[in-house]
Protein backbone atom coordinates (compact mmCIF):
# COMPACT_ATOMS: atom_id res chain seq x y z
CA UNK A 1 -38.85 66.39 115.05
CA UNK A 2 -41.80 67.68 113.66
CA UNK A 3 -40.28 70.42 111.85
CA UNK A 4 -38.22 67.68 109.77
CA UNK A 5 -41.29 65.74 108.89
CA UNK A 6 -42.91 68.75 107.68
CA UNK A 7 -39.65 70.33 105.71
CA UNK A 8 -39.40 66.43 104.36
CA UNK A 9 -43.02 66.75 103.58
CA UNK A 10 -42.87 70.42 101.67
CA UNK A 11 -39.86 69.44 100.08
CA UNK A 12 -41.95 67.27 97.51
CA UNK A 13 -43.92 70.08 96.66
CA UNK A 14 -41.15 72.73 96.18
CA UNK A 15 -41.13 71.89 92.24
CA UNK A 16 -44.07 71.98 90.46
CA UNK A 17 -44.88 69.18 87.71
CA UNK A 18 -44.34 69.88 83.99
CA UNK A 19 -47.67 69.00 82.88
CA UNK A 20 -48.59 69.17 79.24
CA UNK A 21 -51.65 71.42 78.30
CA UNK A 22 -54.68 72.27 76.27
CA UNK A 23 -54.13 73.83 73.25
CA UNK A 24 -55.85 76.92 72.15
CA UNK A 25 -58.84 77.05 69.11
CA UNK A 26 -56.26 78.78 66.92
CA UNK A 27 -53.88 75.68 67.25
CA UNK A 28 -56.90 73.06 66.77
CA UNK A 29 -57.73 75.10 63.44
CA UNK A 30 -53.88 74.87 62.43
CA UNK A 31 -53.52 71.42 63.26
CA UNK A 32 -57.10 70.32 61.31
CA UNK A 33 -55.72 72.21 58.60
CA UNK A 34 -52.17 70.47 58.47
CA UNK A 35 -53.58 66.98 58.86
CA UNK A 36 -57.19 67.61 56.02
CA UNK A 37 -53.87 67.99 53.87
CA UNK A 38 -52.87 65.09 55.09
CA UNK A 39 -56.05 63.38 54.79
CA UNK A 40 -56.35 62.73 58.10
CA UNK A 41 -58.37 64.10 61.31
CA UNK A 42 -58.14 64.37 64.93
CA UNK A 43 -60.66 64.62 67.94
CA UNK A 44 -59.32 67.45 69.71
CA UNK A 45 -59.52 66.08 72.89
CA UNK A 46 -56.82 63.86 71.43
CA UNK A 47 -54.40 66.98 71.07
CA UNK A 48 -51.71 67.99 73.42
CA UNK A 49 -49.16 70.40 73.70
CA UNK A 50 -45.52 69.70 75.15
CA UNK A 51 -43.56 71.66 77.01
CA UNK A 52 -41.82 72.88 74.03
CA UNK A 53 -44.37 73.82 72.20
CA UNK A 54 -44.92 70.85 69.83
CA UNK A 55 -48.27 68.85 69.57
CA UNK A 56 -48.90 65.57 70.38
CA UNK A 57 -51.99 64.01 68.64
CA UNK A 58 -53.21 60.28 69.47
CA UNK A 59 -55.89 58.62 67.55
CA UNK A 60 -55.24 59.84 63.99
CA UNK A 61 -57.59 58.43 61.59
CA UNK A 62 -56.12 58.84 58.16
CA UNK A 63 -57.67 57.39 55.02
CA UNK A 64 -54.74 54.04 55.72
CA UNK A 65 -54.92 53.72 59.56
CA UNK A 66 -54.92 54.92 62.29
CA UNK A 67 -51.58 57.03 63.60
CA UNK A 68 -50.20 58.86 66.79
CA UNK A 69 -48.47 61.90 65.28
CA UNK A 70 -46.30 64.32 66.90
CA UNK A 71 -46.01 67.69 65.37
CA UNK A 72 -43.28 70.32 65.51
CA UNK A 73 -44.12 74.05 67.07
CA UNK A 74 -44.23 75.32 63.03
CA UNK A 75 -46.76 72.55 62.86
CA UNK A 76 -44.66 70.61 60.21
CA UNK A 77 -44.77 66.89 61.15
CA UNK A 78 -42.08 65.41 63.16
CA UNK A 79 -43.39 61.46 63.91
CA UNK A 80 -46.01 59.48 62.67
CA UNK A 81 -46.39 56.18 64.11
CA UNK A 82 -49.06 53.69 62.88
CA UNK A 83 -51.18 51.76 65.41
């Protein structure tokens, strides 16, 4: 009986979480860069990067609002949603 509790138990941890990540200061310079031609900036603690690669940035500030923007692995934009 014990043996099934702990299988049952390990069996939650067998497959790891996709968890999105940091990105590196090459991709914060990029992604200022993309968005000052924008006219817009970004805290970078505001910047993550998906599982495939792409960026997503919360808090915009752009010289009309405030956005959450989602940008493709190029860096090209793919969403920009106003808040």
């Amino acid at each position: 009986m014990k043996r099934l509790a702990l299988a049952a138990a390990l069996a939650g941890f067998a497959v790891p979480a996709l968890a999105d990540t940091d990105p590196t200061a090459e991709q914060i310079a990029k992604i200022d860069e993309v968005l000052a031609a924008m006219t817009c900036e970004v805290d970078p603690a505001n910047i993550e990067v998906e599982d495939d690669g792409s960026f997503d940035l919360d808090d915009v500030i752009c010289a009309d609002g405030q956005y959450d923007v989602k940008l493709n692995a190029d860096f090209t934009e793919k969403e920009r949603r106003k808040e």
